[in-house]
C-alpha atoms as a PDB file:
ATOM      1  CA  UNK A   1      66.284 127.407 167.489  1.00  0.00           C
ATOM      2  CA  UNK A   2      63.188 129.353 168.551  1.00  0.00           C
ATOM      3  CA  UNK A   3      64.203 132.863 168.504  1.00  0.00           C
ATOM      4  CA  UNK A   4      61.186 133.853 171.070  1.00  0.00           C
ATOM      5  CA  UNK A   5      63.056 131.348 173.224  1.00  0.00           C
ATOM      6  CA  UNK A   6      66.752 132.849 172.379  1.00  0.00           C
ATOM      7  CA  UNK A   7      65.226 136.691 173.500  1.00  0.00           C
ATOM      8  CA  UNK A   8      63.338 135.728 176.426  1.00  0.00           C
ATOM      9  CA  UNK A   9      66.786 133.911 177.186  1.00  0.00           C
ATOM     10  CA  UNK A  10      68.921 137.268 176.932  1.00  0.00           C
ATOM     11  CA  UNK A  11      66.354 139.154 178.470  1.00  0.00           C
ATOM     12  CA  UNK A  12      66.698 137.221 181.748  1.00  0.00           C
ATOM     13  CA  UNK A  13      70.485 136.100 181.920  1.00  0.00           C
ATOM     14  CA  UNK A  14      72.595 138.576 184.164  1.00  0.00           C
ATOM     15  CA  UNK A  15      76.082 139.727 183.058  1.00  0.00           C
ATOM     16  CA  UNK A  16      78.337 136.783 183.403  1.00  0.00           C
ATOM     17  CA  UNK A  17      75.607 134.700 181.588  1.00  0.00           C
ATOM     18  CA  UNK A  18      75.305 137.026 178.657  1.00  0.00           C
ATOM     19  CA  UNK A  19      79.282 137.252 178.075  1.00  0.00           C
ATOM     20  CA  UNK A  20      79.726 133.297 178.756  1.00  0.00           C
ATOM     21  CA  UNK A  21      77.120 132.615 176.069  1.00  0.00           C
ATOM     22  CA  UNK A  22      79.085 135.230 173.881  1.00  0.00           C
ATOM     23  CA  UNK A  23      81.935 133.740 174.116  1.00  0.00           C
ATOM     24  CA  UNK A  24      80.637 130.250 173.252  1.00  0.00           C
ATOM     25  CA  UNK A  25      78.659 131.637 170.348  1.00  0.00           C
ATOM     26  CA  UNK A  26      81.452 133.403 169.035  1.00  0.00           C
ATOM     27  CA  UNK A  27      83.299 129.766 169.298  1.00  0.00           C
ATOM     28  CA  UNK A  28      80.000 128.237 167.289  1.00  0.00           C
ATOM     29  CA  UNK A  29      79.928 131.094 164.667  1.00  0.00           C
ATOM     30  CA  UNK A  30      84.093 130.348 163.545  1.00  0.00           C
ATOM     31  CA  UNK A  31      83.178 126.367 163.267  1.00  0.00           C
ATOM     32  CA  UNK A  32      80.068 126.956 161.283  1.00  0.00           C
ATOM     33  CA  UNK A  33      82.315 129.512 158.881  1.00  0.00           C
ATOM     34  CA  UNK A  34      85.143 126.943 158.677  1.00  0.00           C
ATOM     35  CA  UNK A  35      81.936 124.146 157.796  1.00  0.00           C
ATOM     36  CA  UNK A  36      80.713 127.233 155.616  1.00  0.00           C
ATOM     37  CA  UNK A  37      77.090 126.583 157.055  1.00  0.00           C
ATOM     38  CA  UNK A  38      75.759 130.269 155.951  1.00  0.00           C
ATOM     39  CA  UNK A  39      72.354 129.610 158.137  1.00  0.00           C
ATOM     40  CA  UNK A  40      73.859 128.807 161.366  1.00  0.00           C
ATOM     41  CA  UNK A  41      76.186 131.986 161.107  1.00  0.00           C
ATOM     42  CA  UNK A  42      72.663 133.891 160.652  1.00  0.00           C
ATOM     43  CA  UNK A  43      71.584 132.440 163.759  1.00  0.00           C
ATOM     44  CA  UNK A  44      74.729 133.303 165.533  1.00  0.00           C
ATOM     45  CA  UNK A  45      75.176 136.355 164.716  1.00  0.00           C
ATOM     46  CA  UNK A  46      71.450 137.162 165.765  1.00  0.00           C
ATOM     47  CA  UNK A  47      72.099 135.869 169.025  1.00  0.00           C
ATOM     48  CA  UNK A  48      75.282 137.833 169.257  1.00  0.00           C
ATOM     49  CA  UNK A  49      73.748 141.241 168.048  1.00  0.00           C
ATOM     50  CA  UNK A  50      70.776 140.646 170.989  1.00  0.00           C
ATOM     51  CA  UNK A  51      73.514 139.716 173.277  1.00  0.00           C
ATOM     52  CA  UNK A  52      75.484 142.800 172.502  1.00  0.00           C
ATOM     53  CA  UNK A  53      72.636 145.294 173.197  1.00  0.00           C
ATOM     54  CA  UNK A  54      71.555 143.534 176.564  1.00  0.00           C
ATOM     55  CA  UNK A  55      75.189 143.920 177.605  1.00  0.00           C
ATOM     56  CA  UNK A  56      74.499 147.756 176.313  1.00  0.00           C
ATOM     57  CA  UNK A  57      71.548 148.225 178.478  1.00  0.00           C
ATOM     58  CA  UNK A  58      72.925 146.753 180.990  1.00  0.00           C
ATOM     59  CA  UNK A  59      76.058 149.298 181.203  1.00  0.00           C
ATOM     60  CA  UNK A  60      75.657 151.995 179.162  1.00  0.00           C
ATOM     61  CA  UNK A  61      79.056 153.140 179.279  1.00  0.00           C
ATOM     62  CA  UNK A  62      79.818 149.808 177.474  1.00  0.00           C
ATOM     63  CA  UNK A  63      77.860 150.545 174.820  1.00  0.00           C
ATOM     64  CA  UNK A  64      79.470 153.873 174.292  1.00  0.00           C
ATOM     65  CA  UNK A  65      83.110 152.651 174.737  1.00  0.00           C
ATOM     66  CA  UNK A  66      82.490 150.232 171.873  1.00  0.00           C
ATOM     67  CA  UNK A  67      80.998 152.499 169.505  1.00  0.00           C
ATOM     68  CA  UNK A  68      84.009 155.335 169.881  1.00  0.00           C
END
């Protein structure tokens, strides 16, 4: 994976994208755990952390919902 790639990726995916490609990550990250494949949860969880703070800028009240 080239993580330039993943964040230019993020940066330019709109809503629906971003929480599709959560939601498939998130379906990724339990395989890889089950296959205990420690450097593709790394990578999934860096793509989930970017996707969670584009989601954040996107709707700030999001991010503030989550975090109370």
């Amino acid at each position: 994976m080239d993580r330039s790639e993943v964040l230019k990726r993020i940066e330019n995916s709109d809503r629906q994208e971003l929480e599709a490609w959560k939601r498939h990550v998130l379906r990724c990250r339990e395989h890889f755990i089950r296959d205990r494949n420690a450097f593709e949860v790394e990578e999934c969880d860096f793509i989930l952390g970017h996707i969670d703070r584009r989601l954040d800028a996107l709707d700030p009240q999001r991010g503030m919902n989550q975090r109370d």
